[in-house]
C-alpha atoms as a PDB file:
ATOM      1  CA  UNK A   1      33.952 156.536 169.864  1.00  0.00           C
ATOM      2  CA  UNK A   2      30.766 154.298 169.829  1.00  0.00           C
ATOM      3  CA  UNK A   3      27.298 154.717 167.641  1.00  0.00           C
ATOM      4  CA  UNK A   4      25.327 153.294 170.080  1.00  0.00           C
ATOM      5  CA  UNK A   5      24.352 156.356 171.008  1.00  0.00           C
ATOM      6  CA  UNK A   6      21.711 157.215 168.583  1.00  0.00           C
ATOM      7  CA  UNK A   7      21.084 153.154 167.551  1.00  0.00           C
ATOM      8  CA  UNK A   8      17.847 153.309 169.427  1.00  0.00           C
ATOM      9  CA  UNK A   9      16.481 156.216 167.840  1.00  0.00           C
ATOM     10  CA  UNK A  10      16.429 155.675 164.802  1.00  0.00           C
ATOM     11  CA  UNK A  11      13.713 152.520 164.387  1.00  0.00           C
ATOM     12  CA  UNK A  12      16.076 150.230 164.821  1.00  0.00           C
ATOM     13  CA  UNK A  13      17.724 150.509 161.554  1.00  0.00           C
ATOM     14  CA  UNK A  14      20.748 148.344 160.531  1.00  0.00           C
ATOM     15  CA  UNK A  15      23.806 149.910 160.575  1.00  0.00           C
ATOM     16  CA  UNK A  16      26.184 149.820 157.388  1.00  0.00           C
ATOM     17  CA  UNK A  17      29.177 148.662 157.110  1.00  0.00           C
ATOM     18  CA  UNK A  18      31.978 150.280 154.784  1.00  0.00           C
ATOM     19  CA  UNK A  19      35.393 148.440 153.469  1.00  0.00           C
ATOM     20  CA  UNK A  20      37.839 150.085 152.209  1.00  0.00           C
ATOM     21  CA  UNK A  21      41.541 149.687 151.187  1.00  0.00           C
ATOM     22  CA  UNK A  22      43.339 152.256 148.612  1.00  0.00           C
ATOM     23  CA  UNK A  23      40.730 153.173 145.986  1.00  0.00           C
ATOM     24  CA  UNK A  24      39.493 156.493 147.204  1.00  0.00           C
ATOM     25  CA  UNK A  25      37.594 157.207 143.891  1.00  0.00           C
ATOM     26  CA  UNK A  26      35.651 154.115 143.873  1.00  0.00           C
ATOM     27  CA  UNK A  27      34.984 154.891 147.590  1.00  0.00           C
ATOM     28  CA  UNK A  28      33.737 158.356 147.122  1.00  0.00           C
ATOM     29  CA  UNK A  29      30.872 156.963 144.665  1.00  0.00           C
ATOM     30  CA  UNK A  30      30.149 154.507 147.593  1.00  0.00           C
ATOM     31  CA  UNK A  31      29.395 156.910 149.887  1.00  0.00           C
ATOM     32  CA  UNK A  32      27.698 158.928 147.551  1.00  0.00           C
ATOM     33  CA  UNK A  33      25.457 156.573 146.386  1.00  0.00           C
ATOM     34  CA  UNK A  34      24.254 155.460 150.152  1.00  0.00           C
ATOM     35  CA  UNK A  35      23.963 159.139 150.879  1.00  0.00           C
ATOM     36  CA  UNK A  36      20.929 159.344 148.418  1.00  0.00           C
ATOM     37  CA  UNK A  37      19.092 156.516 150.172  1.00  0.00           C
ATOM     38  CA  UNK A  38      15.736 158.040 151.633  1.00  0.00           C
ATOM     39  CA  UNK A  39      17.100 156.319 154.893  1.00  0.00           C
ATOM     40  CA  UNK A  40      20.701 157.702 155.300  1.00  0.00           C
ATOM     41  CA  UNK A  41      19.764 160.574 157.598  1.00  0.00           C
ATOM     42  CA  UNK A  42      18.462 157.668 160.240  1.00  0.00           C
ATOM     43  CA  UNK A  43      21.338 155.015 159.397  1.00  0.00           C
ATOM     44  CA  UNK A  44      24.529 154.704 161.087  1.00  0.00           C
ATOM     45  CA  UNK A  45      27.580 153.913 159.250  1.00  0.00           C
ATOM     46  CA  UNK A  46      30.989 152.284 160.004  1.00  0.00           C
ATOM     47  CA  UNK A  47      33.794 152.780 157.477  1.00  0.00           C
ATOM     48  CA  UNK A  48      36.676 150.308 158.042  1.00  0.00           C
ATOM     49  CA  UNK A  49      40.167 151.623 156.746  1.00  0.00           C
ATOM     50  CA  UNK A  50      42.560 149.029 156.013  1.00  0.00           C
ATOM     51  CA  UNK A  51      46.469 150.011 156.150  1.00  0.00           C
ATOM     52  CA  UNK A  52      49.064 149.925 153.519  1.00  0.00           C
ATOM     53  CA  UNK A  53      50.324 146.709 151.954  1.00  0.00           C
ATOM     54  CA  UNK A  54      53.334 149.035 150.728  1.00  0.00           C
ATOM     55  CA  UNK A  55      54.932 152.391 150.971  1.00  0.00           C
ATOM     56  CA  UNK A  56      52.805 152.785 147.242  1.00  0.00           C
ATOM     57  CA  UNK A  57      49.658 151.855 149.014  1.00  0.00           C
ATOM     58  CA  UNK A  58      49.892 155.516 151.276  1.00  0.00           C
ATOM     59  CA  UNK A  59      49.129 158.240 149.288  1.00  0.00           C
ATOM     60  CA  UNK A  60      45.713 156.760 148.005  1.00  0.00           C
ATOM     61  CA  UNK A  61      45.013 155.486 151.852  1.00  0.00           C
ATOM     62  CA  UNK A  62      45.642 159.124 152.991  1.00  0.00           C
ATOM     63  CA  UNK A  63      43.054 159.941 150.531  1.00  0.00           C
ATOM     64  CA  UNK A  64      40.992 157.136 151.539  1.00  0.00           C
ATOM     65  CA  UNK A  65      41.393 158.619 154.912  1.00  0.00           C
ATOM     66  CA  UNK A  66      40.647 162.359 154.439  1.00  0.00           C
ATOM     67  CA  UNK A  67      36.602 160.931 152.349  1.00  0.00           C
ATOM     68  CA  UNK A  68      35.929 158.700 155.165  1.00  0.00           C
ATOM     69  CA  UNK A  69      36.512 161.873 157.892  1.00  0.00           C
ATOM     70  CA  UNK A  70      34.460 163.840 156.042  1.00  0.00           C
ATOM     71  CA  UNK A  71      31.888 161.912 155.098  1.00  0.00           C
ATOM     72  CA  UNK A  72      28.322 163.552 156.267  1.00  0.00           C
ATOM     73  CA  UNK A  73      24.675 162.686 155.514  1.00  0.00           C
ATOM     74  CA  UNK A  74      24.211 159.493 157.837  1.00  0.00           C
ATOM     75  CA  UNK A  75      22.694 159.618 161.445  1.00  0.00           C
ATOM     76  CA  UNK A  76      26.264 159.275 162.720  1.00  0.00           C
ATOM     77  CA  UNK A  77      29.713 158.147 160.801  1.00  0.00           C
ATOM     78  CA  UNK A  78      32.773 155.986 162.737  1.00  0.00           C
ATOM     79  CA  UNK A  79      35.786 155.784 160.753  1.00  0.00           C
ATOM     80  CA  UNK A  80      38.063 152.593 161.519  1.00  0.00           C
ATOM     81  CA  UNK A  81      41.781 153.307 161.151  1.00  0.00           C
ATOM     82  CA  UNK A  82      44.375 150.457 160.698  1.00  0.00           C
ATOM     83  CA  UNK A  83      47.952 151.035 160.855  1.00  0.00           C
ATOM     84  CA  UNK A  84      48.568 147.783 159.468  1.00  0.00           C
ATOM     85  CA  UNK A  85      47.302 145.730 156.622  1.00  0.00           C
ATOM     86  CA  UNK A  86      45.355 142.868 157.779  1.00  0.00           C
ATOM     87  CA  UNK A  87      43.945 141.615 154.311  1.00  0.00           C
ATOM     88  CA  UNK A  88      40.650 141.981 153.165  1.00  0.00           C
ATOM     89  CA  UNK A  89      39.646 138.609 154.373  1.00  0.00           C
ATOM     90  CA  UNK A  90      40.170 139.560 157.958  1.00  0.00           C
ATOM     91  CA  UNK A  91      39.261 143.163 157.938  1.00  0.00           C
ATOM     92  CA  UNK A  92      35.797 142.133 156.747  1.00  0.00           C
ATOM     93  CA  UNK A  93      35.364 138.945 159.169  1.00  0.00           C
ATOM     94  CA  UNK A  94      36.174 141.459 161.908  1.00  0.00           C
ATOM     95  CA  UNK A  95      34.243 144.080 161.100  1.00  0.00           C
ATOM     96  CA  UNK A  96      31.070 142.112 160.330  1.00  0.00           C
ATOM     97  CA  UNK A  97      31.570 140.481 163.754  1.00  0.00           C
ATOM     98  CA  UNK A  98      32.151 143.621 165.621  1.00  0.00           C
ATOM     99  CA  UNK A  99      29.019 145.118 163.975  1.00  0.00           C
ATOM    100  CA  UNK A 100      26.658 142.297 164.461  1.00  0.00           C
ATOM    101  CA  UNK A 101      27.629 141.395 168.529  1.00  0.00           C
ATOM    102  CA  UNK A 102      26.837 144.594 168.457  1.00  0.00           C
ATOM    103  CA  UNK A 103      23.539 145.583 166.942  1.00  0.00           C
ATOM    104  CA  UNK A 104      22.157 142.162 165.832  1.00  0.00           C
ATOM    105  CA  UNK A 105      22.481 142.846 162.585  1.00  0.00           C
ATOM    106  CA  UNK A 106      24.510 144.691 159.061  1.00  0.00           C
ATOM    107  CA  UNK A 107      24.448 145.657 156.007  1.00  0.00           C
ATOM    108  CA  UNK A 108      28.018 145.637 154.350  1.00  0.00           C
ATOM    109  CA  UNK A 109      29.024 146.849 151.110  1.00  0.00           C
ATOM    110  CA  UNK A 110      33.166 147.059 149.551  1.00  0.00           C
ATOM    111  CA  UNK A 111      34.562 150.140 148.716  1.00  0.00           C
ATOM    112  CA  UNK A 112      33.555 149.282 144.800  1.00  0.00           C
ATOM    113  CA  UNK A 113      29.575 148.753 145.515  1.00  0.00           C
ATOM    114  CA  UNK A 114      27.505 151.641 144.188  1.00  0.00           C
ATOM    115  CA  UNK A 115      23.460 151.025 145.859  1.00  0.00           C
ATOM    116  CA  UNK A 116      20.941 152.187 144.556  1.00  0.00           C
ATOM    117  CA  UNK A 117      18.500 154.950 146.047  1.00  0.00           C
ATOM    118  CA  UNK A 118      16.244 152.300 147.356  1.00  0.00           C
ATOM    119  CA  UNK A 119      18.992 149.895 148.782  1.00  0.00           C
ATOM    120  CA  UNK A 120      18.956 150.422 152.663  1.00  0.00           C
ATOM    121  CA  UNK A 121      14.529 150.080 152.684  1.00  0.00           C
ATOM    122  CA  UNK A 122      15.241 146.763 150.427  1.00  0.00           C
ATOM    123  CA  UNK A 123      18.215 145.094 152.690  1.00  0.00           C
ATOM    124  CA  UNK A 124      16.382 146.670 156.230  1.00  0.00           C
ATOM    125  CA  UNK A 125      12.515 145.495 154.939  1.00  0.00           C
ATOM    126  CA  UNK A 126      14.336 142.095 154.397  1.00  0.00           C
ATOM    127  CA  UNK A 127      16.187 141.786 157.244  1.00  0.00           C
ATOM    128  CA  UNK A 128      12.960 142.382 159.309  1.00  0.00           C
ATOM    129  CA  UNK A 129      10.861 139.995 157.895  1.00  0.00           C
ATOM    130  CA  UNK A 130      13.032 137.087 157.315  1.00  0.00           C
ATOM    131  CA  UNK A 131      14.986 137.600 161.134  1.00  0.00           C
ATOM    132  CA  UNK A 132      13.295 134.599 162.137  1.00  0.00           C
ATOM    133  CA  UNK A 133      13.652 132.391 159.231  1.00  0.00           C
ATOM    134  CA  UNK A 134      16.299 129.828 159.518  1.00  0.00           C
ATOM    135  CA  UNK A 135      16.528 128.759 155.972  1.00  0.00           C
ATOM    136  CA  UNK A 136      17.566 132.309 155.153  1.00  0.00           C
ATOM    137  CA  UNK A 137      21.121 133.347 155.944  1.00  0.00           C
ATOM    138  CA  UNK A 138      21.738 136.187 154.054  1.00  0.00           C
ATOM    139  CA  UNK A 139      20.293 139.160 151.769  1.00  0.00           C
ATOM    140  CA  UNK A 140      21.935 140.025 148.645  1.00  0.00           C
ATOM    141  CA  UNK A 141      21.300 143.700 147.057  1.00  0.00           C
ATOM    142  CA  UNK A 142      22.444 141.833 143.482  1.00  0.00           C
ATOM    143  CA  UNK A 143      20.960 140.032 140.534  1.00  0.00           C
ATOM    144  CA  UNK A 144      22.692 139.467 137.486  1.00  0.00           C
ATOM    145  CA  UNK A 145      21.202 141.672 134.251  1.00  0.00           C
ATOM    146  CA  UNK A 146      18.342 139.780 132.801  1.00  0.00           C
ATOM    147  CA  UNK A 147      20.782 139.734 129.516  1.00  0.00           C
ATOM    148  CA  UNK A 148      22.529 137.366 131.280  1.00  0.00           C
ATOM    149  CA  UNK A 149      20.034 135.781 133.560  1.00  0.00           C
ATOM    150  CA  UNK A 150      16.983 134.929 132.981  1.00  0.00           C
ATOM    151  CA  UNK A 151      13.735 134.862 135.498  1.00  0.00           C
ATOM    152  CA  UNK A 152      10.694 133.195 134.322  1.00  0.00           C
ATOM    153  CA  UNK A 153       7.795 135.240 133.226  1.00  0.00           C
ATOM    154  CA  UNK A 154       5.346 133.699 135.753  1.00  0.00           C
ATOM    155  CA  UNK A 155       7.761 133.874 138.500  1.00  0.00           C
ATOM    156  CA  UNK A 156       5.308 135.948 141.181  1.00  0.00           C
ATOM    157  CA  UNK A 157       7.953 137.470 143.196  1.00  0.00           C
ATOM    158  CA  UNK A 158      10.368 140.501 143.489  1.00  0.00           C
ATOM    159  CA  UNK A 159      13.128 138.292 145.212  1.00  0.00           C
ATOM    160  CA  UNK A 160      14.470 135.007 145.014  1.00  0.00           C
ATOM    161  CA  UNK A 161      16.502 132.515 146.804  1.00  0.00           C
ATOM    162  CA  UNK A 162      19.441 130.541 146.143  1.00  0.00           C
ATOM    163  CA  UNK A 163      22.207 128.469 148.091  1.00  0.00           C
ATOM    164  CA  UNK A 164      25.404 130.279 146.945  1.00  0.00           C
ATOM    165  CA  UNK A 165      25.531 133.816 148.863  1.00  0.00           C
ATOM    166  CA  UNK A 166      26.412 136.975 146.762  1.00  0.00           C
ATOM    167  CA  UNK A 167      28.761 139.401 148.259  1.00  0.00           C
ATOM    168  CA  UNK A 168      28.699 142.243 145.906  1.00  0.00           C
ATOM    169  CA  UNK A 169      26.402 144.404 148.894  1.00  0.00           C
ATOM    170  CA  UNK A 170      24.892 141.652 151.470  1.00  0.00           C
ATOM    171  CA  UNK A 171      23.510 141.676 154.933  1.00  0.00           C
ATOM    172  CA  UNK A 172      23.066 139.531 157.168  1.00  0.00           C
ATOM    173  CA  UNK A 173      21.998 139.002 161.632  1.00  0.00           C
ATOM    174  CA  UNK A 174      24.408 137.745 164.067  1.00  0.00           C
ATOM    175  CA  UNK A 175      22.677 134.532 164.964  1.00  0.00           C
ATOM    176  CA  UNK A 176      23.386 133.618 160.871  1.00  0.00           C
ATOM    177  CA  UNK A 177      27.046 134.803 161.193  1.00  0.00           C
ATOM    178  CA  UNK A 178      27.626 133.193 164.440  1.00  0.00           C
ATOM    179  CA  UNK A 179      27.426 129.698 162.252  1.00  0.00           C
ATOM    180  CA  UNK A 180      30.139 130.809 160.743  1.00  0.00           C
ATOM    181  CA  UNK A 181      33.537 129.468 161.746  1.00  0.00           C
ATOM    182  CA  UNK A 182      36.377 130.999 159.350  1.00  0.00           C
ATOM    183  CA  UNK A 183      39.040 128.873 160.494  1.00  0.00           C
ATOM    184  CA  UNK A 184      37.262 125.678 158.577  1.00  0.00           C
ATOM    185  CA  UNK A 185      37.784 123.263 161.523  1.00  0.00           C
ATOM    186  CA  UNK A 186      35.349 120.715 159.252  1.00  0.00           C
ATOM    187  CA  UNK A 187      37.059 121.132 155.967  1.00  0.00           C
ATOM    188  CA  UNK A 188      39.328 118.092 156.330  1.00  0.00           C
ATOM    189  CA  UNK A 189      36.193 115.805 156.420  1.00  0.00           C
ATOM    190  CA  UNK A 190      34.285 117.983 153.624  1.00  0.00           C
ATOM    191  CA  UNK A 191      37.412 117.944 151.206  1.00  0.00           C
ATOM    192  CA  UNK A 192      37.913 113.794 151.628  1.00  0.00           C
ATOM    193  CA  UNK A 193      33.684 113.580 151.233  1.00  0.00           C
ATOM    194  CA  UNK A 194      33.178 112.668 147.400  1.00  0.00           C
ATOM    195  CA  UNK A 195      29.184 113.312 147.609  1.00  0.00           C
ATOM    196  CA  UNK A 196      29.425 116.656 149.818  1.00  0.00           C
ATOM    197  CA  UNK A 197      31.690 118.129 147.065  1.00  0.00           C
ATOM    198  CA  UNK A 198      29.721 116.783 144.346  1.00  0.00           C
ATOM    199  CA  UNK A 199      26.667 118.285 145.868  1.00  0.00           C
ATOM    200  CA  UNK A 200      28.593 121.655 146.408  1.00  0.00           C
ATOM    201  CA  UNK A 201      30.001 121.820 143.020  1.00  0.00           C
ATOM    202  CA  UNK A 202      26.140 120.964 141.805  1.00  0.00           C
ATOM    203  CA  UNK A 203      24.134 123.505 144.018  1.00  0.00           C
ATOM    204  CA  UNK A 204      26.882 125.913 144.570  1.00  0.00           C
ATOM    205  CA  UNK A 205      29.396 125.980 141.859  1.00  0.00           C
ATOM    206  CA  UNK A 206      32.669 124.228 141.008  1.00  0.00           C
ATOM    207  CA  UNK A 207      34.112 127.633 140.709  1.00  0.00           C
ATOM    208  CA  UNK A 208      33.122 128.355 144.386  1.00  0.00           C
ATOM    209  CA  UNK A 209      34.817 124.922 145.373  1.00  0.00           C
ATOM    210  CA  UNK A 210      38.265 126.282 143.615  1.00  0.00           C
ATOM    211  CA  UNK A 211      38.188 129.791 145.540  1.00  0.00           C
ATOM    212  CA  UNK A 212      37.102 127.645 148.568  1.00  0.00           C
ATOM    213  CA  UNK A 213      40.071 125.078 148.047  1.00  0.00           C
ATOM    214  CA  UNK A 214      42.889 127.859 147.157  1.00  0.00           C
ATOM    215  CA  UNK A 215      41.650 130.007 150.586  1.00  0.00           C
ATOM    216  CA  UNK A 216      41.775 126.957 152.595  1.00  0.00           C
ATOM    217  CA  UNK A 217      45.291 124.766 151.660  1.00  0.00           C
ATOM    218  CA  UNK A 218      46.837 128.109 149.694  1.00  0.00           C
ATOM    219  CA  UNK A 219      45.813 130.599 151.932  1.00  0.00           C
ATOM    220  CA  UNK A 220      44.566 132.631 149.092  1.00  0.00           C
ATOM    221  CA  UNK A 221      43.177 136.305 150.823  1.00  0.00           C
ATOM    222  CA  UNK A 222      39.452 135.767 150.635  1.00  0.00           C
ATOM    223  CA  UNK A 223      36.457 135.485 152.933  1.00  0.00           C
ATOM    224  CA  UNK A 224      33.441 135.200 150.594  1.00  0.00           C
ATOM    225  CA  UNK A 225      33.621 131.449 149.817  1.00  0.00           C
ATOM    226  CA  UNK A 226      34.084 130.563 153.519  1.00  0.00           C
ATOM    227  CA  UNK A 227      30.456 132.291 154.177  1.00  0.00           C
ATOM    228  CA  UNK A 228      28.556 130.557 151.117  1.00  0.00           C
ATOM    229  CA  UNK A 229      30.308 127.530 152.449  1.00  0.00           C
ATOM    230  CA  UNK A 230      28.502 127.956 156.004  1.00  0.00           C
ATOM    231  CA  UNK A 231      25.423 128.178 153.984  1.00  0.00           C
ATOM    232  CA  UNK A 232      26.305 124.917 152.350  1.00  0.00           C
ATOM    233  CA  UNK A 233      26.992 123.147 155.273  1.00  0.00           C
ATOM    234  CA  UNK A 234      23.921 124.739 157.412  1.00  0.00           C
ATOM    235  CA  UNK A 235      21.207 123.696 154.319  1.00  0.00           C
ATOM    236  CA  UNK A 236      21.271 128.010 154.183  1.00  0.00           C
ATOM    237  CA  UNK A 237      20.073 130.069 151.380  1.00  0.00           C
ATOM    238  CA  UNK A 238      20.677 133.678 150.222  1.00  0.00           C
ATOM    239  CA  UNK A 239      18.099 136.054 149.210  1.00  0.00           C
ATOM    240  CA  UNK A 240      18.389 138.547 146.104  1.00  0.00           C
ATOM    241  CA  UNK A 241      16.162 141.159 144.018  1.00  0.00           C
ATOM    242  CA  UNK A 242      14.477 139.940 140.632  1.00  0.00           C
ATOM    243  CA  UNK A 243      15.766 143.451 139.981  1.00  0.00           C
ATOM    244  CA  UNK A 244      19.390 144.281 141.144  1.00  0.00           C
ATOM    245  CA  UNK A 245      19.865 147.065 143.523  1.00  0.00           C
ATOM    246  CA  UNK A 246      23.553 147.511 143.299  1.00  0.00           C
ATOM    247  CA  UNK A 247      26.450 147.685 140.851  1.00  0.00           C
ATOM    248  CA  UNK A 248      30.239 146.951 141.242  1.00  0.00           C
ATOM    249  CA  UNK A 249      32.184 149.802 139.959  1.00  0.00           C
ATOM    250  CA  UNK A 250      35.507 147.512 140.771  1.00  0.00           C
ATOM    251  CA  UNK A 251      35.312 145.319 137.673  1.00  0.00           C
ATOM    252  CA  UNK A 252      38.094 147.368 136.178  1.00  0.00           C
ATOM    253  CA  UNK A 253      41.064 145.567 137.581  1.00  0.00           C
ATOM    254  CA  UNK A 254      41.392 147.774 140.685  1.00  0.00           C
ATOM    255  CA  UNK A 255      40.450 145.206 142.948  1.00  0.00           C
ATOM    256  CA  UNK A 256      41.917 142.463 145.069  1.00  0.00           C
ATOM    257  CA  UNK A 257      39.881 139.532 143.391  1.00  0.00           C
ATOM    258  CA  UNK A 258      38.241 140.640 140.603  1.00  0.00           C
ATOM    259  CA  UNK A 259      39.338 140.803 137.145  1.00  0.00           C
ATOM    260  CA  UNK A 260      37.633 142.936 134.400  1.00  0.00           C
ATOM    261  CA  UNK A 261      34.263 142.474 133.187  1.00  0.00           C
ATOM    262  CA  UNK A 262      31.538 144.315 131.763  1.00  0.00           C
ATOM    263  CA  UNK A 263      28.278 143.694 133.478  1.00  0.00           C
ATOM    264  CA  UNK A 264      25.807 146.060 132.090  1.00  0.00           C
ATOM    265  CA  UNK A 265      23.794 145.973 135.318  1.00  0.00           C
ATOM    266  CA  UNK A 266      21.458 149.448 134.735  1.00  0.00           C
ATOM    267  CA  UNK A 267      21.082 149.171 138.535  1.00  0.00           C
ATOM    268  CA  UNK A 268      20.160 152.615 139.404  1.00  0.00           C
ATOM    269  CA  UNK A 269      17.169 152.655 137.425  1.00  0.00           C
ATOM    270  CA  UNK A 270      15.405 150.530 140.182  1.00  0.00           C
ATOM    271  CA  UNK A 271      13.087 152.726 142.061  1.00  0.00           C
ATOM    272  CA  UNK A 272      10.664 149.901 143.795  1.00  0.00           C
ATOM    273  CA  UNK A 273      10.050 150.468 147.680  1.00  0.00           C
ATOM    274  CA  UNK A 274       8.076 147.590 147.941  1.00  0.00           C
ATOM    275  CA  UNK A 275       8.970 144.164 147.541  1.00  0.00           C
ATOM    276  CA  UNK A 276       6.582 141.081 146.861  1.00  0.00           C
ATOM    277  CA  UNK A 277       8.298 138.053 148.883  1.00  0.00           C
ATOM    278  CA  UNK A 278       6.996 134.319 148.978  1.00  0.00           C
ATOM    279  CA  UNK A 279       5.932 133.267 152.653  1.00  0.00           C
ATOM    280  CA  UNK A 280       9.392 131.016 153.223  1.00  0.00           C
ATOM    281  CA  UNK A 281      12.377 130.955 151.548  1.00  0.00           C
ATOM    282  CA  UNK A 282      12.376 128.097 147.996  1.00  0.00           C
ATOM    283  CA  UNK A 283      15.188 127.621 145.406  1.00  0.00           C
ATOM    284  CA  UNK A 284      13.193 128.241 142.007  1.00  0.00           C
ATOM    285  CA  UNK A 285      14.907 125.490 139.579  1.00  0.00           C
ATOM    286  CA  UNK A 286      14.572 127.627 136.660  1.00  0.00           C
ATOM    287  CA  UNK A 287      16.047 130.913 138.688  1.00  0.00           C
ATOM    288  CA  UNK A 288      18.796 128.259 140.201  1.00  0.00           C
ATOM    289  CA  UNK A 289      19.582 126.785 136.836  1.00  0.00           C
ATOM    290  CA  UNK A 290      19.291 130.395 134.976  1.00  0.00           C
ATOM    291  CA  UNK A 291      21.643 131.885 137.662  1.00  0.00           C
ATOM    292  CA  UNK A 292      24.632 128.557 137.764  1.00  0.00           C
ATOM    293  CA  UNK A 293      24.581 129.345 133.701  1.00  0.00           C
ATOM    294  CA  UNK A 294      26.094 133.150 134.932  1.00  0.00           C
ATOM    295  CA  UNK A 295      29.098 131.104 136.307  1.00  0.00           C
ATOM    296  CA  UNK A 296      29.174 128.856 132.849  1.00  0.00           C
ATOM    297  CA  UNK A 297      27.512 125.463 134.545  1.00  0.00           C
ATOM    298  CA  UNK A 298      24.900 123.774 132.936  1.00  0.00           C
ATOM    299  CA  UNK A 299      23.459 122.266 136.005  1.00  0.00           C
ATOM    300  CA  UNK A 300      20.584 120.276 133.796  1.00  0.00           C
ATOM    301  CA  UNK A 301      23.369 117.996 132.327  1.00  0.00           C
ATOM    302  CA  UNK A 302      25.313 116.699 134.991  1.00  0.00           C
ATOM    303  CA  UNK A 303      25.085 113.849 136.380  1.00  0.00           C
ATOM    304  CA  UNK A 304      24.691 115.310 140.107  1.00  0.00           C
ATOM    305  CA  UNK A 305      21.330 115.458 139.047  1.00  0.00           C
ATOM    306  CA  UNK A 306      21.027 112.146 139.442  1.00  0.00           C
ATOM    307  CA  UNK A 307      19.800 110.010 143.002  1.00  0.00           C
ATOM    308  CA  UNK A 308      23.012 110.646 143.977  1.00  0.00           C
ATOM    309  CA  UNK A 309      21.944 114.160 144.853  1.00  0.00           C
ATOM    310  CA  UNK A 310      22.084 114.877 148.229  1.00  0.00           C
ATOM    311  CA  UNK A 311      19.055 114.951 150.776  1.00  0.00           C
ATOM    312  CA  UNK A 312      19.486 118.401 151.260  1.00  0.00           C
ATOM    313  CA  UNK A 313      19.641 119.586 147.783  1.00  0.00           C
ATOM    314  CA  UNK A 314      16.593 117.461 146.979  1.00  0.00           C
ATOM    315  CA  UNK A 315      14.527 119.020 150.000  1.00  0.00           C
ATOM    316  CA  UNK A 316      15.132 122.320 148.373  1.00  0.00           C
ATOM    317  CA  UNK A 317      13.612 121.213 145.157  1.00  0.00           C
ATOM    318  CA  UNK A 318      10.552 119.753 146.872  1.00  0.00           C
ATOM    319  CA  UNK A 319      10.229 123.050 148.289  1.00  0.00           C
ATOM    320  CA  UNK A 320       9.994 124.799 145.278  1.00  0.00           C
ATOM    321  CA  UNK A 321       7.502 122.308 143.520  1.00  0.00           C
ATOM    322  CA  UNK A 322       4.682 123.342 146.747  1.00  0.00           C
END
């Protein structure tokens, strides 16, 4: 069964991309929440089923299952079946690929990401007008609560760019992804390089270079880390709502790689359809240093902040002083 068959007609609207595992309450609200996007009746959606891990994984997958057959509301629905688990890592780096050979572009949310109403104008007005832009490798849906992150008051836009992607309900276009290669053949080089981790522990997080370390020699079951390292290494920046669009209804220990954490993200109270962008995409110092504080770095006392800063990370800077 393929969707291309109504692609076309619908103003070329990105498809969306589904994940899910064995949480078929968390994936209900998914659905539900895209379903009251003014856009759903014109937006194709894939919904990738991962099999069980174990004989305790079935039950919920069957449920899984039986929400993802009869899920209505979209221009068309494709429901993806495994037999088998194949981890979340690879069910998502397949999928995505899949989607975007396909139609040039995605929007992908987990099985835990609730959008709100506005979500799919946001992520397709943003995937239209930054297609072209090479700086720009991805669009986020989230933004920390402004209890926890602040945006300066004379900060003119409704988005914002920074170098680590945010998965929690992304998009992206296939030339972007096709940077990506999963299987790390550079990492050897990047993991001996003293100044490229510095610089990715400065502009991306040290946090991001554990996850990144534990998927690559541990084989720990993740993918996100291996994408906001492709942004790293391609000078790449993600793109993300002053006001968040989505909420992650998975911080409640259900999940594969999350813990438990309140986040107090009121995220269905934004209503905007309209979005006021700068011209090219600029990491905001105050935005970047406000949103590294979310992951408990001060970036403003380290010494990475010295000359020894890389090229790159000081071109982005210049960029935001024009």
């Amino acid at each position: 069964m393929s969707i291309k068959r109504s692609y076309a007609q619908k103003g070329n609207l990105a498809p969306v991309a589904v994940f899910a595992f064995n949480r078929p309450d968390h994936l209900s609200k998914t659905l539900n929440a895209l379903k009251q996007n003014d856009l759903a009746t014109s937006t194709d959606i894939i919904i990738y089923c991962d099999g069980p891990k174990t004989e305790m994984d079935v039950d919920n997958i069957t449920a899984v299952h039986k929400i993802s057959d009869n899920t209505n509301g979209f221009n068309s629905v494709l429901v993806k079946k495994k037999q088998k688990n194949i981890g979340l890592a690879s069910s998502i780096i397949n999928g995505v690929t899949e989607i975007v050979e396909e139609f040039g572009k995605v929007i992908v949310a987990e099985d835990d990401i609730v959008m709100s109403c506005n979500a799919l104008k946001y992520y397709n007005d943003m995937l239209n007008r930054y297609e072209l832009n090479q700086e720009i490798f991805s669009i986020s849906g989230f933004s920390f609560p402004e209890t926890r992150m602040r945006i300066p008051k004379d900060y003119d836009y409704d988005v914002y760019a920074i170098p680590r992607m945010q998965c929690w309900g992304w998009a992206t276009w296939k030339d972007k992804w096709r940077k990506a290669d999963f299987s790390m053949p550079g990492y050897e080089h990047f993991d001996t390089s003293v100044s490229l981790k510095r610089s990715y522990g400065y502009e991306i997080g040290y946090d991001s270079l554990n996850t990144l370390n534990a998927c690559v020699k541990n084989n720990k079951d993740v993918w996100a880390c291996r994408w906001v390292y492709t942004h790293f290494i391609n000078n790449a920046l993600c793109l993300c709502p002053v006001k968040s669009l989505v909420e992650n209804i998975g911080l409640d220990g259900s999940g594969q790689n999350c813990g438990i954490e309140k986040m107090n993200n009121k995220t269905l109270t934004n209503t905007q359809t309209e979005w006021k962008c700068p011209p090219f995409g600029f990491v905001d110092h105050e935005i970047h240093k406000s949103f590294m504080s979310c992951f408990g770095q001060d970036i403003i006392s380290q010494n990475e902040k010295s000359a020894n800063t890389s090229s790159w990370l000081t071109s982005f800077f210049r960029r935001a002083a024009k």
